[in-house]
C-alpha atoms as a PDB file:
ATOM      1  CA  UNK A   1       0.000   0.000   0.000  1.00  0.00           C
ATOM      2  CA  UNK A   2       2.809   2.024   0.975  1.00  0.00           C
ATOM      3  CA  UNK A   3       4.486   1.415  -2.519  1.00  0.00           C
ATOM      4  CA  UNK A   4       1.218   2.482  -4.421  1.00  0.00           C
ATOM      5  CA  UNK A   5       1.381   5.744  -2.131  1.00  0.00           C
ATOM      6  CA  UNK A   6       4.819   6.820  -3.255  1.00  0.00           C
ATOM      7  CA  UNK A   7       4.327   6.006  -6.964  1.00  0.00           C
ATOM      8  CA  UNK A   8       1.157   8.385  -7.141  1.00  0.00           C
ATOM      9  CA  UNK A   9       3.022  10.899  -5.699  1.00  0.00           C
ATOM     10  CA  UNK A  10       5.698  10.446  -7.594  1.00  0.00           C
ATOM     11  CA  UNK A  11       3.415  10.475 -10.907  1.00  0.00           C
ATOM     12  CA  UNK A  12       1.657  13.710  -9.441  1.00  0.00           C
ATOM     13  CA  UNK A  13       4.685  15.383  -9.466  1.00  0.00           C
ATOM     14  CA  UNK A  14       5.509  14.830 -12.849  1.00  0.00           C
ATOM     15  CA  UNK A  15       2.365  15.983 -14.103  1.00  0.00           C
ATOM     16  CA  UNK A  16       2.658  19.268 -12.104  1.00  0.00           C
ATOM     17  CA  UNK A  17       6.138  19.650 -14.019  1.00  0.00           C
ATOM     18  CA  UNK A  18       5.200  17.955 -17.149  1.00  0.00           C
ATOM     19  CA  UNK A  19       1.503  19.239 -17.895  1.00  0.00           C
ATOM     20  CA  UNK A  20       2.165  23.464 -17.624  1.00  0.00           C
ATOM     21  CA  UNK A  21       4.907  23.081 -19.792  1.00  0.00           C
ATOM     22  CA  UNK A  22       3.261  20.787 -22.342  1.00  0.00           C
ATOM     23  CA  UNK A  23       0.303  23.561 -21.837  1.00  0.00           C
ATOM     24  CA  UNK A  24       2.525  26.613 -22.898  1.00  0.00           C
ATOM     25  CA  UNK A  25       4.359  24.505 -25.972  1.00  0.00           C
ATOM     26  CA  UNK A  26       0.967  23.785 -27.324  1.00  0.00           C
ATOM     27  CA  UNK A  27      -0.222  27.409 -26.782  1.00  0.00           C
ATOM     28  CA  UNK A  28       2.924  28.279 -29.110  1.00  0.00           C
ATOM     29  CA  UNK A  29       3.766  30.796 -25.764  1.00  0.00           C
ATOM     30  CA  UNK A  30       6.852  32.573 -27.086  1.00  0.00           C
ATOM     31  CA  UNK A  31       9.924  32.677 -25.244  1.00  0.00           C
ATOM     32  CA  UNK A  32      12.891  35.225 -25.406  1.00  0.00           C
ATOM     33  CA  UNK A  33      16.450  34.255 -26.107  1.00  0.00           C
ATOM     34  CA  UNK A  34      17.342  36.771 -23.867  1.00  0.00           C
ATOM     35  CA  UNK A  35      16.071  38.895 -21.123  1.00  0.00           C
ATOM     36  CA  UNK A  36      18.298  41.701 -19.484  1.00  0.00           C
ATOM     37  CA  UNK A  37      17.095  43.144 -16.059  1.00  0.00           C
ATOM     38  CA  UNK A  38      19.517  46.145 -15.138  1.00  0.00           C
ATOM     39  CA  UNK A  39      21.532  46.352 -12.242  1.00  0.00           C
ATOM     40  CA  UNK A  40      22.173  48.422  -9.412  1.00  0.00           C
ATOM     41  CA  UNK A  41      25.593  49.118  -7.784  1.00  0.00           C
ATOM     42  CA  UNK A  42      29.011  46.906  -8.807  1.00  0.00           C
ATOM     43  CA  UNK A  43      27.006  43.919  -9.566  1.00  0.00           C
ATOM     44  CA  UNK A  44      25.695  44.395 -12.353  1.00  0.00           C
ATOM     45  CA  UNK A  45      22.578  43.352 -14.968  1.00  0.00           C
ATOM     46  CA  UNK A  46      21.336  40.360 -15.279  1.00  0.00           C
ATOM     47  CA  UNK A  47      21.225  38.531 -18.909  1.00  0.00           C
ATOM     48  CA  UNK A  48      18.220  35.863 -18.017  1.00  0.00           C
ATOM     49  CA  UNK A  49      17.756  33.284 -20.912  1.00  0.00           C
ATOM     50  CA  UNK A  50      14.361  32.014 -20.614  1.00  0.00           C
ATOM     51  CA  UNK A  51      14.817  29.599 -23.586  1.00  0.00           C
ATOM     52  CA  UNK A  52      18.045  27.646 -21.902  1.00  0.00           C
ATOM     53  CA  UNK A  53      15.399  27.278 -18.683  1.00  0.00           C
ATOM     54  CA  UNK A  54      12.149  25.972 -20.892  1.00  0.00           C
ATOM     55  CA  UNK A  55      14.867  23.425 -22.555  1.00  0.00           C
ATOM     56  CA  UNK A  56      16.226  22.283 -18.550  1.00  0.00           C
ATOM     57  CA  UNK A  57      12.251  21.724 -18.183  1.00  0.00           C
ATOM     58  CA  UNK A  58      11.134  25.110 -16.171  1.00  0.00           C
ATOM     59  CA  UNK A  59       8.480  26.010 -16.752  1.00  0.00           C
ATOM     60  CA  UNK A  60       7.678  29.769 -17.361  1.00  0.00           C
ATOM     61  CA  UNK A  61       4.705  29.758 -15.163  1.00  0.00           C
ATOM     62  CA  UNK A  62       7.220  29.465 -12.538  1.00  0.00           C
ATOM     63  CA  UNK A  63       8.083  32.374 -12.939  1.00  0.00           C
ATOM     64  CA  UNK A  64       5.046  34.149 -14.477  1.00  0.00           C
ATOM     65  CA  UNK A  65       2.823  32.784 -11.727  1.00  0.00           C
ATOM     66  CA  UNK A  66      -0.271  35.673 -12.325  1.00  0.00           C
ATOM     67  CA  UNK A  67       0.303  35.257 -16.210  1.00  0.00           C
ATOM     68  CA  UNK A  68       0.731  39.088 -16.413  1.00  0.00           C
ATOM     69  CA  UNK A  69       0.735  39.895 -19.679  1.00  0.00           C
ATOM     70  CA  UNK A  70       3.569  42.808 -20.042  1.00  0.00           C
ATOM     71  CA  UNK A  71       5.866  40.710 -18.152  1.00  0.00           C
ATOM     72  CA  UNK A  72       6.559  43.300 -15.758  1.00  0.00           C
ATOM     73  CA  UNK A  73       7.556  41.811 -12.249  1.00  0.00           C
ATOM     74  CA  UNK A  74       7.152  45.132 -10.473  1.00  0.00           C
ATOM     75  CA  UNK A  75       3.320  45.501 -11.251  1.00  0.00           C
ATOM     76  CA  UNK A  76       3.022  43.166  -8.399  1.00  0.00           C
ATOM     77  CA  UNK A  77       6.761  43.158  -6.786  1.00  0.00           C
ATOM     78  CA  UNK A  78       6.681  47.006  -6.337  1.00  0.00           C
ATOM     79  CA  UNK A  79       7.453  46.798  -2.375  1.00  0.00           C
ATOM     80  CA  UNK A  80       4.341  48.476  -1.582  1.00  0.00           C
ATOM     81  CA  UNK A  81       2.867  45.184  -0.057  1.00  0.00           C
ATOM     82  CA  UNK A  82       5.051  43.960   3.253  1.00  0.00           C
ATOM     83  CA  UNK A  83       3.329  40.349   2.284  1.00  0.00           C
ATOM     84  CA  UNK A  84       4.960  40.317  -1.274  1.00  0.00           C
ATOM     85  CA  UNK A  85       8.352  40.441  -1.967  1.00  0.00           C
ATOM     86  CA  UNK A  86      10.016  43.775  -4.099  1.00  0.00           C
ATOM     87  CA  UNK A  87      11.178  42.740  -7.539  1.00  0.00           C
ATOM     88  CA  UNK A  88      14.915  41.916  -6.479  1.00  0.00           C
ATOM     89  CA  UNK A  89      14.001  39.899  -3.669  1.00  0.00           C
ATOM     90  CA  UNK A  90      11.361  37.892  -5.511  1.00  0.00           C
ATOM     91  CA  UNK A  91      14.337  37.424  -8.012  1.00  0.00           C
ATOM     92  CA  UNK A  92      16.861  36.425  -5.024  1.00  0.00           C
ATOM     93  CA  UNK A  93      14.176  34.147  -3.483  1.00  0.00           C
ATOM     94  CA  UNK A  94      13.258  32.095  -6.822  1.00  0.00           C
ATOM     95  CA  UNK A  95      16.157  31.821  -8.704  1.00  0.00           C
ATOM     96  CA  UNK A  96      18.932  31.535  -6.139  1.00  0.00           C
ATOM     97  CA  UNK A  97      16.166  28.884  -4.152  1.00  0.00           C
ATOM     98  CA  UNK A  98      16.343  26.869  -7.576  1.00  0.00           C
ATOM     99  CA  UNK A  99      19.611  26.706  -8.378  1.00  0.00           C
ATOM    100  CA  UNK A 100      20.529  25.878  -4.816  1.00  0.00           C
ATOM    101  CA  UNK A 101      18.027  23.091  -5.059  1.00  0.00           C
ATOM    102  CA  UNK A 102      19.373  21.967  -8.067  1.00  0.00           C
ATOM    103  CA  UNK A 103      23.490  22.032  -7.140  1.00  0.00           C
ATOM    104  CA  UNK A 104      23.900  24.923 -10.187  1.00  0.00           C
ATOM    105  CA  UNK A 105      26.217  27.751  -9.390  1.00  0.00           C
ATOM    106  CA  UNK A 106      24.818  29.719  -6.468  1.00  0.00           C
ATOM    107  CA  UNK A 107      26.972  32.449  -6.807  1.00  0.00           C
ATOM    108  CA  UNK A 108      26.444  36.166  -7.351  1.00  0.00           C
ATOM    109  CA  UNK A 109      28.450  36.178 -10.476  1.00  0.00           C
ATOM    110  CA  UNK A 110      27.049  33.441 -11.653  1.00  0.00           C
ATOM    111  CA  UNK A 111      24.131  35.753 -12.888  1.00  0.00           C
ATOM    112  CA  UNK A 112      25.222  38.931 -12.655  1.00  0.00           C
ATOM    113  CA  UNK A 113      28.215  40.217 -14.741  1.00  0.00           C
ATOM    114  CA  UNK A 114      30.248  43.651 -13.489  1.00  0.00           C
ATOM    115  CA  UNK A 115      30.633  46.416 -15.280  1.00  0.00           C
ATOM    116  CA  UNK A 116      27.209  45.885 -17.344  1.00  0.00           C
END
């Protein structure tokens, strides 16, 4: 019984992975080579490639959880709302969380590039 437990939820996690993504393919969703968010201070921007994380299998609703249209983070991330993070921290939070998760490079240069 046990066994049939952990192979559901095994199987439901696929499908939450497996399903949005199949969803936005078959939508013909586009998806930027290339998206640069500036930086602030001796850090620099960030050059995002959205297409290099829909081929690893991430799915952009990840990301675009409200399915804003323009794309713009700060609509929502604007800092105004102590219960919802500002833009940078969302940014900190999600993609530093996944990469951790994952064992990819963690570090600040890793993403952004001095000097840009």
């Amino acid at each position: 019984m046990k066994r049939w437990i952990i192979v559901l939820a095994g199987m439901m996690a696929a499908l939450l992975v497996t399903v949005p993504v199949m969803a936005e393919e078959k939508a013909g969703a586009s998806c930027p080579e290339q998206v640069v968010f500036p930086g602030k201070g001796k850090l620099g921007s960030v050059a995002f490639s959205p297409r290099i994380h829909r081929e690893e299998g991430v799915s952009c609703i990840l990301c675009h959880h409200t399915g804003t249209e323009d794309g713009k983070c700060s609509n929502c991330h604007d800092g105004k709302d102590p219960k919802v993070p500002n833009s940078q921290d969302a940014y900190h939070l999600l993609c530093k969380g996944c990469h951790k998760h994952k064992k990819i490079d963690n570090s600040c240069e890793f993403c952004h590039k001095p000097g840009t």
